[in-house]
PDB file of N, CA and C in Angstrom:
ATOM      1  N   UNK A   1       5.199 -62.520  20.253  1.00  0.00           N
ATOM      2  CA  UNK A   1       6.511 -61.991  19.926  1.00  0.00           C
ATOM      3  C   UNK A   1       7.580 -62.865  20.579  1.00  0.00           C
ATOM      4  N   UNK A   2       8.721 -63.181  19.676  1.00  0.00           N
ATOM      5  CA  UNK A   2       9.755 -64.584  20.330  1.00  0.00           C
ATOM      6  C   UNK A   2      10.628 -62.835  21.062  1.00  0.00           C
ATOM      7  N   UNK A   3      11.363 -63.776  21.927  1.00  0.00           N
ATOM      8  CA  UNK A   3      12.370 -62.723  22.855  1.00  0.00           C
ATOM      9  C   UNK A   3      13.150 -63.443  22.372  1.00  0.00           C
ATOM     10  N   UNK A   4      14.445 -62.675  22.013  1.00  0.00           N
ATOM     11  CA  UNK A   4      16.228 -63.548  21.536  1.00  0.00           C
ATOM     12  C   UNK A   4      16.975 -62.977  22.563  1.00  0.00           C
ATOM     13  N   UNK A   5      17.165 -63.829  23.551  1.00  0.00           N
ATOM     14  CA  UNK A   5      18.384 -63.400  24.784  1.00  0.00           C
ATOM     15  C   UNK A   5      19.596 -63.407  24.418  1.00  0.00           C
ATOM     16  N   UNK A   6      19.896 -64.558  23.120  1.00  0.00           N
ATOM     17  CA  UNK A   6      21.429 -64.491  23.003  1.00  0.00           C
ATOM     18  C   UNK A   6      21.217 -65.048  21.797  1.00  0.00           C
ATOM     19  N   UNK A   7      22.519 -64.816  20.492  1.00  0.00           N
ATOM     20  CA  UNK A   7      22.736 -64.918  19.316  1.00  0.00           C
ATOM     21  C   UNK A   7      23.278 -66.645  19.522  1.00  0.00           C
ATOM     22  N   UNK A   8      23.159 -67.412  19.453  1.00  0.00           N
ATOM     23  CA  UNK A   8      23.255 -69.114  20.239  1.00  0.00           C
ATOM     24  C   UNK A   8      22.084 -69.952  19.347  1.00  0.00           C
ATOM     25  N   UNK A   9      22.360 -71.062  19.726  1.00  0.00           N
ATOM     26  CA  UNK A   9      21.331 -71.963  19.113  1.00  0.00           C
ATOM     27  C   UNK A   9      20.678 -71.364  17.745  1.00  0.00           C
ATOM     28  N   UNK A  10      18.957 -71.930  18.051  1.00  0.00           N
ATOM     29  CA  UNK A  10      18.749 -71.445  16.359  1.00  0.00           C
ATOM     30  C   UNK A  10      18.924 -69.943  16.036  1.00  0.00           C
ATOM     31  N   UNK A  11      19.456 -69.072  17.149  1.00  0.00           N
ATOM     32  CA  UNK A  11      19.537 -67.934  16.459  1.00  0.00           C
ATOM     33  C   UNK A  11      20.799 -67.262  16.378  1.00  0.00           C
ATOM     34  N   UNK A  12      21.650 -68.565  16.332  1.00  0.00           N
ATOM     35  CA  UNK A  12      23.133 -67.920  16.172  1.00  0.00           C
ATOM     36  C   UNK A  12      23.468 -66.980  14.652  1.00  0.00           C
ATOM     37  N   UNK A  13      22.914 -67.344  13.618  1.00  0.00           N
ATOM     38  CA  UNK A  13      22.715 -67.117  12.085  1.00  0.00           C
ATOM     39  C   UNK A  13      22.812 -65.429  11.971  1.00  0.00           C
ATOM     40  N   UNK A  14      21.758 -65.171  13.374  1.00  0.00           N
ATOM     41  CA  UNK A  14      21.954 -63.228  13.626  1.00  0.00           C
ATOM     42  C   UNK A  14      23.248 -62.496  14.183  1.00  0.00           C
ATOM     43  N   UNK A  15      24.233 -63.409  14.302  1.00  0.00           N
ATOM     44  CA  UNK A  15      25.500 -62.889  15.245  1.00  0.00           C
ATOM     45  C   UNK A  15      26.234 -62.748  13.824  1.00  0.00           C
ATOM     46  N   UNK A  16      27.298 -61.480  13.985  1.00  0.00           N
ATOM     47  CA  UNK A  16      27.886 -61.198  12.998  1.00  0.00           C
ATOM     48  C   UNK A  16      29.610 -61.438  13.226  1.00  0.00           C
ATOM     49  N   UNK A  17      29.037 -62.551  13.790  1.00  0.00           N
ATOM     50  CA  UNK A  17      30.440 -63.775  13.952  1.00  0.00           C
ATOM     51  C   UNK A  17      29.423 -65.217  12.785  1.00  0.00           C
ATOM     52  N   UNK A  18      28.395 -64.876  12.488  1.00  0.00           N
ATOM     53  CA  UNK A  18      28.053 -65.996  11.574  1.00  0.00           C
ATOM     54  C   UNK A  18      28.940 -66.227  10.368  1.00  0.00           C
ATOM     55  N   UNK A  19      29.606 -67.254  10.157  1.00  0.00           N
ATOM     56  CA  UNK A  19      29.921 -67.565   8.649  1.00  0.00           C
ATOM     57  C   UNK A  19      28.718 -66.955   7.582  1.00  0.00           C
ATOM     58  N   UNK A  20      28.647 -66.000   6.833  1.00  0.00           N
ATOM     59  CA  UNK A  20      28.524 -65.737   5.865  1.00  0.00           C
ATOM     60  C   UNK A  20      29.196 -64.518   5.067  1.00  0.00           C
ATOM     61  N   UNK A  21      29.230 -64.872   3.670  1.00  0.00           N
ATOM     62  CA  UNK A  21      29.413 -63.857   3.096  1.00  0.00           C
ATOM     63  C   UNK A  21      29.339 -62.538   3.188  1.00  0.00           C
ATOM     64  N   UNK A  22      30.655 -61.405   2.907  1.00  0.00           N
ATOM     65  CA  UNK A  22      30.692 -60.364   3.518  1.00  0.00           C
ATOM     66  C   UNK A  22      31.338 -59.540   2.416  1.00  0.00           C
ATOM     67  N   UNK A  23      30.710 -58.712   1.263  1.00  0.00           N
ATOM     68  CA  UNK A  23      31.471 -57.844   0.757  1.00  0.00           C
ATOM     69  C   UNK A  23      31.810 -56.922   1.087  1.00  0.00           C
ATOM     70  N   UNK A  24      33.122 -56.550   1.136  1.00  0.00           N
ATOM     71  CA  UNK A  24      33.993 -55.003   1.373  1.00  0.00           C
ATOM     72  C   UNK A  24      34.596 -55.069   0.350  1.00  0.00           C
ATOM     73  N   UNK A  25      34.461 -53.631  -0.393  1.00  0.00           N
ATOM     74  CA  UNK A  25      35.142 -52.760  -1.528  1.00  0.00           C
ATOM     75  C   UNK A  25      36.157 -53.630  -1.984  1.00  0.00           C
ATOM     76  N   UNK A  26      35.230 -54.883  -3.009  1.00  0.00           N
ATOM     77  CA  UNK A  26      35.895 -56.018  -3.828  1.00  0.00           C
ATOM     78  C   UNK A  26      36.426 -57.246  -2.943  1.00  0.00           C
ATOM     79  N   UNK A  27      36.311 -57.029  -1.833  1.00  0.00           N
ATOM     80  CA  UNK A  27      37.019 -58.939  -1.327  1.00  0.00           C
ATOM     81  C   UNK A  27      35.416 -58.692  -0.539  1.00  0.00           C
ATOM     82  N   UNK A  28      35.754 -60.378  -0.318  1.00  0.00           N
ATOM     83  CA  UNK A  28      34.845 -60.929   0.105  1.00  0.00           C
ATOM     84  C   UNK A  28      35.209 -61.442   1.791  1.00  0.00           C
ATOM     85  N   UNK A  29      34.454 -61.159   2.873  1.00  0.00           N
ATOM     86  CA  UNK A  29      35.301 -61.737   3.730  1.00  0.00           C
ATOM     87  C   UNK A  29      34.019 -62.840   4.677  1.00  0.00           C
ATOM     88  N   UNK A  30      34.782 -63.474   5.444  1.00  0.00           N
ATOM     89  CA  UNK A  30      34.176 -64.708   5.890  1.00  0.00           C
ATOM     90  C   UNK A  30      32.701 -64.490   6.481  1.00  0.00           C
ATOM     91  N   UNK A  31      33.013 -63.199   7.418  1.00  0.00           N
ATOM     92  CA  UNK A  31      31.211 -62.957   8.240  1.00  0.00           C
ATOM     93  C   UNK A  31      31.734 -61.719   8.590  1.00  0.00           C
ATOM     94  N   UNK A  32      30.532 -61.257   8.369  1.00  0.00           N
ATOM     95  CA  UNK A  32      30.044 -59.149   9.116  1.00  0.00           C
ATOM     96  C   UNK A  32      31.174 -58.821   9.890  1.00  0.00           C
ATOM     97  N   UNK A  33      31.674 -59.573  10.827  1.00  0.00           N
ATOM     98  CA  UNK A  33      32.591 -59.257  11.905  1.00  0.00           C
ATOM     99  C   UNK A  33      34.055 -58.958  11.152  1.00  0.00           C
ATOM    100  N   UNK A  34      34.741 -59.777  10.342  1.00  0.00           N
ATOM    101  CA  UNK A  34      35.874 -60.175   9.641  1.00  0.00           C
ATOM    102  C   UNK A  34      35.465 -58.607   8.496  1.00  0.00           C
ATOM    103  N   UNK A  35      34.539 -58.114   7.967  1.00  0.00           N
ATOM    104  CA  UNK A  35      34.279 -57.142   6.900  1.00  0.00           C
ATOM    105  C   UNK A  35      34.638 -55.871   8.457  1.00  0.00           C
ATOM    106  N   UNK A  36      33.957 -56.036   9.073  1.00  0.00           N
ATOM    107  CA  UNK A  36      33.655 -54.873   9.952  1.00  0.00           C
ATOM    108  C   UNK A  36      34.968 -54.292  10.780  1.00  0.00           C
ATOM    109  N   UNK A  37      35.442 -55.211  10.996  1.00  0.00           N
ATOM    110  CA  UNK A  37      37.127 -55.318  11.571  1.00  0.00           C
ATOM    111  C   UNK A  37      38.369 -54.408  10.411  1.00  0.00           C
ATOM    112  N   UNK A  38      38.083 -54.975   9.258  1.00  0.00           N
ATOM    113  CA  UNK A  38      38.803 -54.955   8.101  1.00  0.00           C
ATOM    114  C   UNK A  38      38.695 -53.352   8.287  1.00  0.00           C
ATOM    115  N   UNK A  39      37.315 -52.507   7.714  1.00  0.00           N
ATOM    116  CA  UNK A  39      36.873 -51.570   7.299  1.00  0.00           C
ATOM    117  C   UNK A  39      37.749 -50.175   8.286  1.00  0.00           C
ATOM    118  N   UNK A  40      37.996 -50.969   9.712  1.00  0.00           N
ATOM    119  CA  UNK A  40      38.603 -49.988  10.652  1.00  0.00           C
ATOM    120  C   UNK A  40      39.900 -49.264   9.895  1.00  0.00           C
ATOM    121  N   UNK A  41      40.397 -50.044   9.066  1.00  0.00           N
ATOM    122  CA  UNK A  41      41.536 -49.365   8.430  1.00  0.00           C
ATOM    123  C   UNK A  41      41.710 -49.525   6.753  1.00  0.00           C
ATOM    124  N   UNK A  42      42.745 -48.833   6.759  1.00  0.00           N
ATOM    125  CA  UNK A  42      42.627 -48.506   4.787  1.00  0.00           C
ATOM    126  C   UNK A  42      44.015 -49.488   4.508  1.00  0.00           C
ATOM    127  N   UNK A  43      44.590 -49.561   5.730  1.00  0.00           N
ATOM    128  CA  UNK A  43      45.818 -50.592   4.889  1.00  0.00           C
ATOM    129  C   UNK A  43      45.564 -51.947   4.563  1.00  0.00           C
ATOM    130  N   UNK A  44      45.903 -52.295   3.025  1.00  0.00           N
ATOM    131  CA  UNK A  44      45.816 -53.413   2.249  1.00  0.00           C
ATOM    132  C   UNK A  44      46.227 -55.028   3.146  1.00  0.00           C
ATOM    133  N   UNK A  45      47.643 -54.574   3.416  1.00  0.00           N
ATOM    134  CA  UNK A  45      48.101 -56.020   4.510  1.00  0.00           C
ATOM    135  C   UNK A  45      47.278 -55.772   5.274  1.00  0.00           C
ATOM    136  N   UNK A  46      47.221 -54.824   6.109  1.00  0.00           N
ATOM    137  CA  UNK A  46      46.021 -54.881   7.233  1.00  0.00           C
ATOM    138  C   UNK A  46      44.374 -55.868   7.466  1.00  0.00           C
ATOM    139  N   UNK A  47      44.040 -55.120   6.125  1.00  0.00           N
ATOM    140  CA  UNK A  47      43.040 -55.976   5.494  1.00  0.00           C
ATOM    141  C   UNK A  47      43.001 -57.501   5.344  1.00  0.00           C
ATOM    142  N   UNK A  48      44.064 -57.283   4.898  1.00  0.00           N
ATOM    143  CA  UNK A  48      44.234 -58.767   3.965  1.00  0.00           C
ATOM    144  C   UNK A  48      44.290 -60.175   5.168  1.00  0.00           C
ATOM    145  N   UNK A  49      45.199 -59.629   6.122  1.00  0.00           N
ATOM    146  CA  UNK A  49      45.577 -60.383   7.580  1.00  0.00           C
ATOM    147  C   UNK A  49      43.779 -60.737   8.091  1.00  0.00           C
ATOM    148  N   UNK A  50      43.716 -59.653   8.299  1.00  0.00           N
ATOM    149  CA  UNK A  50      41.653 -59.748   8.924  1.00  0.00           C
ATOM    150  C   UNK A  50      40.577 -60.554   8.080  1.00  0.00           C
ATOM    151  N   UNK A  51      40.858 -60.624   6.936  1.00  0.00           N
ATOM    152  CA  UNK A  51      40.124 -61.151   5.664  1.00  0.00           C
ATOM    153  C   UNK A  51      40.433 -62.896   5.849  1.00  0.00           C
ATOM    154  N   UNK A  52      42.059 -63.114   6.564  1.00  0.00           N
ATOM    155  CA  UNK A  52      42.092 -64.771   6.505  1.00  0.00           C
ATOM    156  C   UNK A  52      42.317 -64.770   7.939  1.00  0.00           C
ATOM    157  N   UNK A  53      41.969 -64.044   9.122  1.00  0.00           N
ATOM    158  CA  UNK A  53      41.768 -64.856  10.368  1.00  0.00           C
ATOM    159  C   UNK A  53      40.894 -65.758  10.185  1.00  0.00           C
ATOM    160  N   UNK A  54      41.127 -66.716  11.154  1.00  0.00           N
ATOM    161  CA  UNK A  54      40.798 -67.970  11.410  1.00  0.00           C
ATOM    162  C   UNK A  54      39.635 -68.059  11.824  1.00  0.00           C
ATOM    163  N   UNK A  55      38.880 -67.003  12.559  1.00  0.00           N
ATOM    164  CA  UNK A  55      37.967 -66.747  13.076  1.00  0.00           C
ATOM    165  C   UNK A  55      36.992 -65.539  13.704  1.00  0.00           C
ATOM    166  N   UNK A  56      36.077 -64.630  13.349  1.00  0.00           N
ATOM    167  CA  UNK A  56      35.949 -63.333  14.041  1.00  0.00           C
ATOM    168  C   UNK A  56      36.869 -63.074  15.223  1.00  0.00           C
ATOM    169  N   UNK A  57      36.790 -63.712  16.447  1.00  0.00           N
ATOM    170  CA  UNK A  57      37.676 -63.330  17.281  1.00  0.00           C
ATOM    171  C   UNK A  57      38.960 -62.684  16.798  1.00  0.00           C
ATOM    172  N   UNK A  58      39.497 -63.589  16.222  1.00  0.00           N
ATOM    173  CA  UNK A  58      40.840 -62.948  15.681  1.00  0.00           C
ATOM    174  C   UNK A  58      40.662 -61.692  14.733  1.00  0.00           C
ATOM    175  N   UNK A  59      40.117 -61.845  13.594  1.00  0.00           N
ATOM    176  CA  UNK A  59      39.750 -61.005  13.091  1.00  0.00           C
ATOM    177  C   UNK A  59      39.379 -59.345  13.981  1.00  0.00           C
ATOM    178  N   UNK A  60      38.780 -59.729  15.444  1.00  0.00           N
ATOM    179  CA  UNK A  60      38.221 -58.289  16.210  1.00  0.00           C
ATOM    180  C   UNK A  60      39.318 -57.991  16.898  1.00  0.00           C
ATOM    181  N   UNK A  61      40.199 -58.764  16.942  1.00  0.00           N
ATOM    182  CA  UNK A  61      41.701 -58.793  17.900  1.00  0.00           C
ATOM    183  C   UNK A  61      42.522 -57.915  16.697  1.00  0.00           C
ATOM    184  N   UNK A  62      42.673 -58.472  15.790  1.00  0.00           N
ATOM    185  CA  UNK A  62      43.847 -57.893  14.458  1.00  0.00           C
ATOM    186  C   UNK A  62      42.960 -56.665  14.305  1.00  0.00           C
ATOM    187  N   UNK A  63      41.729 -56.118  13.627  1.00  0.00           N
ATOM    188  CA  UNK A  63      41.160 -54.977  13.754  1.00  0.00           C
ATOM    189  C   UNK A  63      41.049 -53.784  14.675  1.00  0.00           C
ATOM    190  N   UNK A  64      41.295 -54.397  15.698  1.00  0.00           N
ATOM    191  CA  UNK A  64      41.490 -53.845  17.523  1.00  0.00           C
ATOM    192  C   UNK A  64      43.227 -52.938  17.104  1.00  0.00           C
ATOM    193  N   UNK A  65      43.984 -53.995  16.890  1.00  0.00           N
ATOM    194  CA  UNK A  65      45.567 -53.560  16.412  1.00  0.00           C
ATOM    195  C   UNK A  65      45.744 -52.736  15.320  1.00  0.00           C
ATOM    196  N   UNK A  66      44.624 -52.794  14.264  1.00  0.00           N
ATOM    197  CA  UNK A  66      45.332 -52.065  13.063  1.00  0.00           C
ATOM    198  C   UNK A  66      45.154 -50.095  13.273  1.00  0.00           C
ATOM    199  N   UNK A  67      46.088 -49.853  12.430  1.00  0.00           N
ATOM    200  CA  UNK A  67      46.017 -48.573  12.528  1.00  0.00           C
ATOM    201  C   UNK A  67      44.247 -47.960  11.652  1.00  0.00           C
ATOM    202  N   UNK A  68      43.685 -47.270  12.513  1.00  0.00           N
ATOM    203  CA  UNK A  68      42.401 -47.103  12.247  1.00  0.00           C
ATOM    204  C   UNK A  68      42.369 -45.953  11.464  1.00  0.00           C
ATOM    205  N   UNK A  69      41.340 -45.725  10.407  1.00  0.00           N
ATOM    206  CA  UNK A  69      41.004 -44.623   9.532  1.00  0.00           C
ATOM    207  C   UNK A  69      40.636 -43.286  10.110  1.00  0.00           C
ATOM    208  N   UNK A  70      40.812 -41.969   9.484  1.00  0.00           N
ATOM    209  CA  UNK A  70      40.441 -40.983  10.373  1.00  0.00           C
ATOM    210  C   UNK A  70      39.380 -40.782  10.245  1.00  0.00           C
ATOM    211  N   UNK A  71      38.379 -41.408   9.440  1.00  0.00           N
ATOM    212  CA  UNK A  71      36.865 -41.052   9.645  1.00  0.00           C
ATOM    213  C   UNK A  71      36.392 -42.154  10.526  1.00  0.00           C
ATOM    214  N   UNK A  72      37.359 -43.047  11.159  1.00  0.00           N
ATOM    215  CA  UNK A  72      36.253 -44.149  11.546  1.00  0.00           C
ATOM    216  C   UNK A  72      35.116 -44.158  12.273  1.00  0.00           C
ATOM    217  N   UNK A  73      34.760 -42.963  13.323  1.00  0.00           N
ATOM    218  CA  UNK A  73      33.790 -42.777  14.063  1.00  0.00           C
ATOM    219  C   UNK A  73      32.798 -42.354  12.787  1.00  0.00           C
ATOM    220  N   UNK A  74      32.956 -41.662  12.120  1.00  0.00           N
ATOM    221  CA  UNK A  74      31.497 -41.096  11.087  1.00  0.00           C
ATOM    222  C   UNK A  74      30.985 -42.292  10.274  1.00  0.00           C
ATOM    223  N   UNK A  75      32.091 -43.406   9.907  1.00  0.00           N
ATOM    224  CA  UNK A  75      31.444 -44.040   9.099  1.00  0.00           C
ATOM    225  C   UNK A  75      30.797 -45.209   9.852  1.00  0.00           C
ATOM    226  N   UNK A  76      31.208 -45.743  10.579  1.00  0.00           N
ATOM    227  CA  UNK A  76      31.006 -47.624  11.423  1.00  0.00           C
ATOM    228  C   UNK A  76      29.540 -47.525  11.542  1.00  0.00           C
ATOM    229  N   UNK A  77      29.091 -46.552  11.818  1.00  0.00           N
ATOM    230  CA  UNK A  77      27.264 -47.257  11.965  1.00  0.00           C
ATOM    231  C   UNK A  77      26.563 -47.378  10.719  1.00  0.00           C
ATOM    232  N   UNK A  78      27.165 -46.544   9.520  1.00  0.00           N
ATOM    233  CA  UNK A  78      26.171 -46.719   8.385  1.00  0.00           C
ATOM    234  C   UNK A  78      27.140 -48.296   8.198  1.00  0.00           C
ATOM    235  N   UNK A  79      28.626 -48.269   8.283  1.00  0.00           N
ATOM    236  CA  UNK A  79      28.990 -49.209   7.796  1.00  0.00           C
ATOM    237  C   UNK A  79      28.555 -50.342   8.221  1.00  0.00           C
ATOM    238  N   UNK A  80      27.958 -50.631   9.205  1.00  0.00           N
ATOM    239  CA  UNK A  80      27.617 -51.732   9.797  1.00  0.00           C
ATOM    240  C   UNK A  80      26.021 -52.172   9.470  1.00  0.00           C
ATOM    241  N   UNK A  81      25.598 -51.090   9.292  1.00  0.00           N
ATOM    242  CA  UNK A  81      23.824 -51.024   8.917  1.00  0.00           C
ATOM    243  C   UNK A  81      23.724 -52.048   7.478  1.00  0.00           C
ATOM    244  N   UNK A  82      24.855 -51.615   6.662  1.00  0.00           N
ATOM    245  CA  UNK A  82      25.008 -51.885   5.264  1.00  0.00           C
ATOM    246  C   UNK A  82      25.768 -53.590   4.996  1.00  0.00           C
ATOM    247  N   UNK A  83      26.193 -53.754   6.298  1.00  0.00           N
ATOM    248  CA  UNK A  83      26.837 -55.220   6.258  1.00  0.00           C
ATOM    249  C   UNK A  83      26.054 -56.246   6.392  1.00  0.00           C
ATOM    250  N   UNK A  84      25.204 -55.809   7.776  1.00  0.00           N
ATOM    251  CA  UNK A  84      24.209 -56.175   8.386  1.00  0.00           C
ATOM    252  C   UNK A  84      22.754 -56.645   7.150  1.00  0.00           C
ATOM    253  N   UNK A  85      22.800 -55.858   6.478  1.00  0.00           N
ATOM    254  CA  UNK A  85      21.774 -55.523   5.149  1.00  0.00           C
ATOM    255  C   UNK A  85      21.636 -56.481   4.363  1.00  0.00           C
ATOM    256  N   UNK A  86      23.490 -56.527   4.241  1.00  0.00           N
ATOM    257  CA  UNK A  86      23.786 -57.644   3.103  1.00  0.00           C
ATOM    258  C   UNK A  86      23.374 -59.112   3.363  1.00  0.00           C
ATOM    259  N   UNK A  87      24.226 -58.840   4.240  1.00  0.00           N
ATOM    260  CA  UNK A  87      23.955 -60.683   5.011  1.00  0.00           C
ATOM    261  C   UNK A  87      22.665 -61.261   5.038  1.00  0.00           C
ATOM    262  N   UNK A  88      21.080 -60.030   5.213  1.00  0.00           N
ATOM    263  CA  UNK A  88      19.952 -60.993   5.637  1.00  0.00           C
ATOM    264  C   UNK A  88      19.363 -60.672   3.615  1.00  0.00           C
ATOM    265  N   UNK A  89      20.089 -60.097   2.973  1.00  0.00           N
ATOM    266  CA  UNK A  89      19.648 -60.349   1.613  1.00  0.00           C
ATOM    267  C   UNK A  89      19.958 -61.351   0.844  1.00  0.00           C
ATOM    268  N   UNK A  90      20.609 -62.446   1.484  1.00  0.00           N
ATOM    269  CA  UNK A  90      21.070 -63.820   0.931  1.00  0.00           C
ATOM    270  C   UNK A  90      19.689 -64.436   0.820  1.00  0.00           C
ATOM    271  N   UNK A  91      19.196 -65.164   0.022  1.00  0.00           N
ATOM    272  CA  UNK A  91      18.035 -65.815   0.338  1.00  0.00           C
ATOM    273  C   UNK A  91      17.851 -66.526   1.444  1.00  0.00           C
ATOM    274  N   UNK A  92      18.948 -67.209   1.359  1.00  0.00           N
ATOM    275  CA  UNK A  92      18.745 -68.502   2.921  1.00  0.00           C
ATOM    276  C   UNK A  92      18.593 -67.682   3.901  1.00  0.00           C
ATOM    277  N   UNK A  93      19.746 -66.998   4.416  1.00  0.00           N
ATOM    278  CA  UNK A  93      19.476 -66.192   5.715  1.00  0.00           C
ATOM    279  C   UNK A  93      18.007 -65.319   6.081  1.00  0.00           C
ATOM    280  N   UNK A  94      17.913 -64.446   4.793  1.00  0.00           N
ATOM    281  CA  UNK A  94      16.806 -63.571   4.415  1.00  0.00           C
ATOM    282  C   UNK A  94      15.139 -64.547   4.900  1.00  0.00           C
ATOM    283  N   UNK A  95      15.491 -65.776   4.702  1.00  0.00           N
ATOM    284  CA  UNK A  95      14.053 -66.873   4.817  1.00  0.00           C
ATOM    285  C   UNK A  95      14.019 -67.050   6.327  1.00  0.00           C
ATOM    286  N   UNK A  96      15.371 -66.962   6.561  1.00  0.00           N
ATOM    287  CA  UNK A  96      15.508 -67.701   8.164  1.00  0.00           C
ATOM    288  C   UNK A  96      14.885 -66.660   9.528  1.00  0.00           C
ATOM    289  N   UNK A  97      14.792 -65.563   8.801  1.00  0.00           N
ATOM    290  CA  UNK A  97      14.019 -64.418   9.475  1.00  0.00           C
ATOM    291  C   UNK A  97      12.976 -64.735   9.897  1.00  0.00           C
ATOM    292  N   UNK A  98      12.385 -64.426  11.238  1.00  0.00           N
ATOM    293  CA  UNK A  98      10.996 -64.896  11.559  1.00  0.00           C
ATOM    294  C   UNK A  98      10.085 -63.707  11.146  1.00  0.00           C
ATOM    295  N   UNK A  99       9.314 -63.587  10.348  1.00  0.00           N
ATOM    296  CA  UNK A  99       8.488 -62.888  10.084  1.00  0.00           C
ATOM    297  C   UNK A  99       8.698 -61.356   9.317  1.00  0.00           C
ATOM    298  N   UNK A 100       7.805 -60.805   9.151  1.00  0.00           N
ATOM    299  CA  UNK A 100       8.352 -59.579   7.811  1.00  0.00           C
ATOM    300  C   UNK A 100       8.481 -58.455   8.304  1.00  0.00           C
ATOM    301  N   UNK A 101       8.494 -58.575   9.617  1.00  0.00           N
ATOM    302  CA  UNK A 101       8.901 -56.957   9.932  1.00  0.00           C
ATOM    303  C   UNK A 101       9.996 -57.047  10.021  1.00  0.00           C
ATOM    304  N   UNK A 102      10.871 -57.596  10.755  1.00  0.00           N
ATOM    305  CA  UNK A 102      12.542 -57.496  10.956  1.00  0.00           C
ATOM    306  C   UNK A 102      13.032 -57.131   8.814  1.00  0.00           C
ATOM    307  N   UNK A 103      12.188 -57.972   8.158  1.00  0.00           N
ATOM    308  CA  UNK A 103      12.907 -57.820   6.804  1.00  0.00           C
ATOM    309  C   UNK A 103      11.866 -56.463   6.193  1.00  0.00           C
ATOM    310  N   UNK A 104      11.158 -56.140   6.945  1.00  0.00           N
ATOM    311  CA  UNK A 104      10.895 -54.645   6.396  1.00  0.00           C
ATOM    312  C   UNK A 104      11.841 -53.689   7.397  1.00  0.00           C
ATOM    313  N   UNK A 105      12.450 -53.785   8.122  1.00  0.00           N
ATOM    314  CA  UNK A 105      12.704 -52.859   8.546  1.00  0.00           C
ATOM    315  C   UNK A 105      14.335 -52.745   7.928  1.00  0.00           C
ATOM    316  N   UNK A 106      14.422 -53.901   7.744  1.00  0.00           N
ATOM    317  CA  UNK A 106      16.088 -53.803   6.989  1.00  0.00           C
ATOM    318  C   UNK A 106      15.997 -53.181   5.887  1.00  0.00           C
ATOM    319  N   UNK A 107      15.183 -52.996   5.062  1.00  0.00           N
ATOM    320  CA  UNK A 107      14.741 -52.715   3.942  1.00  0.00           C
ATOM    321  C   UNK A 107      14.546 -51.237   4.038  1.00  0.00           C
ATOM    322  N   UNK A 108      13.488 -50.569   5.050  1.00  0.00           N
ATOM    323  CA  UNK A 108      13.299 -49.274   5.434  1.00  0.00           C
ATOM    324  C   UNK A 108      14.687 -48.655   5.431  1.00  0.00           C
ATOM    325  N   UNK A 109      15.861 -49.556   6.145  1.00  0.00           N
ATOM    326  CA  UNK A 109      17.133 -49.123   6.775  1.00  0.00           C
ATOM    327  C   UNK A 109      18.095 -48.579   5.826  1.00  0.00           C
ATOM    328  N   UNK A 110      17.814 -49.427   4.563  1.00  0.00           N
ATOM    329  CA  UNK A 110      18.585 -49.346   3.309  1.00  0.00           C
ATOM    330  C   UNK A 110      18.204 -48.238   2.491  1.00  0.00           C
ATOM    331  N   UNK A 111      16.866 -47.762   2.517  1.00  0.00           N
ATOM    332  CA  UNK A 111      16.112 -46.808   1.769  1.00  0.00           C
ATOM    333  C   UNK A 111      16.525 -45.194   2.619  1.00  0.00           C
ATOM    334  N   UNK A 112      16.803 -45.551   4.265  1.00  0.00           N
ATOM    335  CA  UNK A 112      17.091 -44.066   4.520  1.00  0.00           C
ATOM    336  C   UNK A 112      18.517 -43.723   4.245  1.00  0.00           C
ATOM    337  N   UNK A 113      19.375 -44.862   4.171  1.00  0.00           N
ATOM    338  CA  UNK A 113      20.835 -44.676   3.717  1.00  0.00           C
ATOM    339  C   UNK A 113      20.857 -43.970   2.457  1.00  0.00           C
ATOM    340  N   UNK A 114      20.017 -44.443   1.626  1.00  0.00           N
ATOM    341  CA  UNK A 114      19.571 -43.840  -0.013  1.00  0.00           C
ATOM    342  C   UNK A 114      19.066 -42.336   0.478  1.00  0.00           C
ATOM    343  N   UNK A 115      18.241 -42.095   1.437  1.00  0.00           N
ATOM    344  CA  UNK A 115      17.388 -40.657   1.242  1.00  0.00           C
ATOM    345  C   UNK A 115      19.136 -39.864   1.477  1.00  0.00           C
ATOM    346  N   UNK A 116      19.379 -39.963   2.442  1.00  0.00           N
ATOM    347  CA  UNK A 116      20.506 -39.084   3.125  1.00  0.00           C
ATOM    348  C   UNK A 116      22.134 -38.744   2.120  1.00  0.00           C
TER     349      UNK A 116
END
């Protein structure tokens, strides 16, 4: 079994400061972090500002500032389960997985979101 101490080197790809693709309800945003930031609030500029930071950081800084949704505590963990989901269903990323349990269990993860 590999131990991952830190999202760095070859396993930076798992940090959701990675550049990849990130759908939220029709835009697309740079990586998990930049979607996840966004999601804290319902306002459009809000969004939109978080969607072209320069970088997650900023993006968790402007999200940190925006006025936050009143469900945000009920939703952020499925929302994040579901971001998280997306990202390793890219093929590339999805390959870059070491072995098939981490991608069965994402898979399991997606199926209890469905039961509930």
């Amino acid at each position: 079994m590999t131990v991952i101490h830190a999202f760095a080197g070859e396993w930076d790809f798992l940090s959701n400061y990675h550049a990849a693709p990130a759908p939220l309800d029709g835009e697309v945003y740079p990586s998990v972090e930049h979607a996840y930031q966004a999601a804290k609030t319902e306002d459009a500029d809000w969004r939109k500002q978080i969607r072209k930071a320069s970088d997650p950081e900023e993006a968790k800084r402007l999200g940190r500032a925006s006025p936050h949704r009143a469900d945000w505590d009920q939703v952020k963990l499925p929302l994040m389960r579901e971001l998280v989901g997306a990202k390793f269903r890219d093929a590339v990323l999805g390959e870059r997985l070491h072995g098939d349990q981490l991608r069965t269990w994402l898979t399991s993860q997606d199926r209890k979101g469905q039961e509930q």
